[in-house]
Protein backbone atom coordinates (compact mmCIF):
# COMPACT_ATOMS: atom_id res chain seq x y z
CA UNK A 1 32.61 -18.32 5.28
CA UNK A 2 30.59 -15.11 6.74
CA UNK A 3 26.92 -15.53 6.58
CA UNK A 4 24.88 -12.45 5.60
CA UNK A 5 22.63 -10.82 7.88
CA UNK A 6 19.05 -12.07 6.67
CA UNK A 7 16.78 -8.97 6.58
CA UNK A 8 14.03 -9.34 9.33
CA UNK A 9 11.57 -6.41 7.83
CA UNK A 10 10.69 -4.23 5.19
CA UNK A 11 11.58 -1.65 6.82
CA UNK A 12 15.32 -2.66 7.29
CA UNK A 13 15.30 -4.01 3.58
CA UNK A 14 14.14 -0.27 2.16
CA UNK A 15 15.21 1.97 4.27
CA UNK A 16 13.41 5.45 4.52
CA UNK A 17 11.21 4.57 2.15
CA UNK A 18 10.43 1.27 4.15
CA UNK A 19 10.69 3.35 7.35
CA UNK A 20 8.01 5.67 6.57
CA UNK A 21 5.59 3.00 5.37
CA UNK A 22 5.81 1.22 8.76
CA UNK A 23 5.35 3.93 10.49
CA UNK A 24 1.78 4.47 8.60
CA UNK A 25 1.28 0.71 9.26
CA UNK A 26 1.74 1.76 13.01
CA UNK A 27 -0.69 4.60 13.10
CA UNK A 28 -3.37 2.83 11.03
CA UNK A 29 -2.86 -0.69 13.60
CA UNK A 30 -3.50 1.51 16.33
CA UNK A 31 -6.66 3.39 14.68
CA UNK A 32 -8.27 0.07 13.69
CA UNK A 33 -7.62 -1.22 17.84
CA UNK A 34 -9.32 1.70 18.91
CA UNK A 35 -12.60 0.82 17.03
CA UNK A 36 -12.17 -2.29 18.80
CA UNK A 37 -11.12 -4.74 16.04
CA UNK A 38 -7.97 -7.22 16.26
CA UNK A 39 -4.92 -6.27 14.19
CA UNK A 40 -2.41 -8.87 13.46
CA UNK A 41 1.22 -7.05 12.64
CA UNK A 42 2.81 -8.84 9.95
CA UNK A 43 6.25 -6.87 10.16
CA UNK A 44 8.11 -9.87 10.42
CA UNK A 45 6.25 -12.01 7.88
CA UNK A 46 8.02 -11.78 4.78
CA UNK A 47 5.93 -14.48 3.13
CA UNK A 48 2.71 -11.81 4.08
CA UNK A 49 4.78 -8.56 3.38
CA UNK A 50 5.45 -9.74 0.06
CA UNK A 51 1.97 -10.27 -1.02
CA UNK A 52 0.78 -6.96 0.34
CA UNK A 53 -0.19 -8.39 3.37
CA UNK A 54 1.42 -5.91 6.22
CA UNK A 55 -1.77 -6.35 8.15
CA UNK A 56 -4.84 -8.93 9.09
CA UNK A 57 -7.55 -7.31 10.92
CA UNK A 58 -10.20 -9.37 12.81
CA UNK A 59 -13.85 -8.16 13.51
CA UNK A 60 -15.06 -10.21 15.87
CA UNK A 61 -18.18 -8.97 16.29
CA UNK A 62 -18.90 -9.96 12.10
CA UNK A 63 -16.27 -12.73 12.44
CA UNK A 64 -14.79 -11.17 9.14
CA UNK A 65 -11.26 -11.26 8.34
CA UNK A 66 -9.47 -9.27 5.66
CA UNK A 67 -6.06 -7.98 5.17
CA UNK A 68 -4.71 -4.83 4.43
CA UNK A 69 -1.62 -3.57 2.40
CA UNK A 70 -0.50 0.13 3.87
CA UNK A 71 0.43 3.20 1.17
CA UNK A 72 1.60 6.00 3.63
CA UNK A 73 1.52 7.99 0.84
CA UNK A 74 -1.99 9.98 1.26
CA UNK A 75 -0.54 13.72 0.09
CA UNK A 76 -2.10 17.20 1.91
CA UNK A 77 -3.37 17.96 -1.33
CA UNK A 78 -5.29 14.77 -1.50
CA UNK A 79 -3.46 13.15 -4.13
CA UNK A 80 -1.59 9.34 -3.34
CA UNK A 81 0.39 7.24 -6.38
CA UNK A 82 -0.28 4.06 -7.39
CA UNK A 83 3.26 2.55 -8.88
CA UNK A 84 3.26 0.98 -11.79
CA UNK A 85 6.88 -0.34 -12.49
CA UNK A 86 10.13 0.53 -10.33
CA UNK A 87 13.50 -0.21 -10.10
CA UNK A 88 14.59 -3.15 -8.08
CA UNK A 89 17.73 -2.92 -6.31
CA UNK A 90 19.86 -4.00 -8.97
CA UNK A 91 18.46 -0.96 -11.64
CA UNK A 92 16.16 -3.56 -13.51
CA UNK A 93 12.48 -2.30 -13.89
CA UNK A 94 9.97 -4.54 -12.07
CA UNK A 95 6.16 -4.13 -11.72
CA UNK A 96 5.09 -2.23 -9.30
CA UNK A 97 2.09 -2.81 -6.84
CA UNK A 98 -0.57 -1.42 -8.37
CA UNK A 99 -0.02 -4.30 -11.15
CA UNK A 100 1.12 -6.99 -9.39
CA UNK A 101 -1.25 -10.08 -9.57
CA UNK A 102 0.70 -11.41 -6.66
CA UNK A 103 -0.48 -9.06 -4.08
CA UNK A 104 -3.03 -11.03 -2.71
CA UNK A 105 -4.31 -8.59 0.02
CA UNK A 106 -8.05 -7.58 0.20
CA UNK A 107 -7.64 -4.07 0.79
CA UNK A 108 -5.50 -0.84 -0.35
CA UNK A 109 -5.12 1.87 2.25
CA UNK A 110 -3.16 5.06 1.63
CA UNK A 111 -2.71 6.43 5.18
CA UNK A 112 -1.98 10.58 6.18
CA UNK A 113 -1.71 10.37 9.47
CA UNK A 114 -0.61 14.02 9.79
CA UNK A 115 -4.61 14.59 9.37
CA UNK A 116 -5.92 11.31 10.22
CA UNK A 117 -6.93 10.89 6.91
CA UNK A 118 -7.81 7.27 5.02
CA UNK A 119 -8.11 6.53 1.55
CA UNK A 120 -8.59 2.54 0.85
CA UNK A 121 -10.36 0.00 -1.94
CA UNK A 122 -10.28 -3.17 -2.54
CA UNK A 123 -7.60 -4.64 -4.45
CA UNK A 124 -9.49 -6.18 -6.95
CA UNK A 125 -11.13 -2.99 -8.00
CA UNK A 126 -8.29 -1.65 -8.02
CA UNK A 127 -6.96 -4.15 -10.76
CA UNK A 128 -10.62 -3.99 -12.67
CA UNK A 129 -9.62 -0.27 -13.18
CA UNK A 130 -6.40 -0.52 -14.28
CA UNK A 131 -7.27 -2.89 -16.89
CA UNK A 132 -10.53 -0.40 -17.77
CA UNK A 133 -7.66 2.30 -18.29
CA UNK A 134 -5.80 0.00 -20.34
CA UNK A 135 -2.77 0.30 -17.84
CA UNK A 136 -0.39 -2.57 -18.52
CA UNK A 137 3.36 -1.21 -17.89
CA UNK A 138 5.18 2.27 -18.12
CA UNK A 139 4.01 3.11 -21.72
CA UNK A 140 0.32 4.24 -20.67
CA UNK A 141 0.03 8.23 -21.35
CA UNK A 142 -0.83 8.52 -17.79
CA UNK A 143 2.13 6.98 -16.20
CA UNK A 144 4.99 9.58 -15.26
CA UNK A 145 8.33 9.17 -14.07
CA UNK A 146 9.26 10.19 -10.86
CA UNK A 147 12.97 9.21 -9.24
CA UNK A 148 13.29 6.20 -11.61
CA UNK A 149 10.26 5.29 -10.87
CA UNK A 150 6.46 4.55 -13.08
CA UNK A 151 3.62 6.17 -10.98
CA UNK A 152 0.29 7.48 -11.57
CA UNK A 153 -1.07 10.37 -9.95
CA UNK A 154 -4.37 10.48 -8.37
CA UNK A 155 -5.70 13.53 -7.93
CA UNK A 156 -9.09 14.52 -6.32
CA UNK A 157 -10.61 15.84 -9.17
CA UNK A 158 -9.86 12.06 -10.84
CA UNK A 159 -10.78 10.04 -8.30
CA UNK A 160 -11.87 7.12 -9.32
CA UNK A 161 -16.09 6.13 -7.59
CA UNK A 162 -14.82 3.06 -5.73
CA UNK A 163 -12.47 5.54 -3.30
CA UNK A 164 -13.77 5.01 0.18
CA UNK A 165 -12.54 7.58 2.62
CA UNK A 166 -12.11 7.64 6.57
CA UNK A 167 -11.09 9.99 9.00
CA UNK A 168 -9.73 9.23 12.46
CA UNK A 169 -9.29 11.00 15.25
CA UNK A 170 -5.50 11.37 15.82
């Protein structure tokens, strides 16, 4: 009996999609370790990567540790998605993300490295407004449908107060 080839990354397991998200975790690792701070890579962590843990940056100059879940999804015209529900490989809807009590990771950034550009927030405010919205699942009036998938737009002229924004040199 053939054994399957166990998937190593997330990259590998989504394809473009998973492909263009490491390649914003890339560019932000390298942005952080230029400001001097320890990144720990969690490509190959599927335990982390599942949680929303693609990175764990080190500042040892605070001794603070946090972790970071990478969107490379920052548009030009300053608007990113948070998803709400998607299909899973087998059709089914799942949550998504941006709902997920099982992402675990202290911060949100939505990278554009085209322009250096940073969006990020903390999870948990992230959740606070969601639940503020009333944003439980697919039905909300600002959820839209985009390839199959539940999304919400945020635009700059909604941004919601806890938005922090960073720009580094590319």
């Amino acid at each position: 009996m053939k054994r399957k080839n166990k998937i190593k990354t997330l990259a590998q397991k989504y394809g473009k999609t998973g492909k263009k998200g490491r390649s914003g975790e890339n560019w932000l690792k390298a942005r952080l370790e230029s400001k001097g701070l320890k990144v720990i890579d969690n490509e190959s962590n599927m335990s982390y990567q599942i949680t929303g843990k693609d990175l764990v940056v080190i500042d040892e100059k605070t001794n603070k540790t946090y972790s970071i879940d990478v969107k490379n999804n920052y548009r030009d015209d300053g608007c990113f998605y948070l998803e709400i529900e998607k299909r899973n490989f087998k059709g089914d809807l799942v949550i998504g993300w941006a709902l997920n009590k099982n992402k675990t990771t202290d911060y949100i950034f939505h990278t554009r490295p085209s322009t250096g550009d940073v969006i990020f927030y903390k999870t948990k405010q992230l959740h606070e407004y969601l639940e503020q919205k009333g944003v439980k699942n697919k039905d909300h009036p600002d959820v839209i449908c985009v390839g199959g998938d539940f999304l919400i737009k945020i635009q700059p002229q909604n941004y919601p107060d806890f938005l922090q924004f960073r720009t580094y040199n590319i």
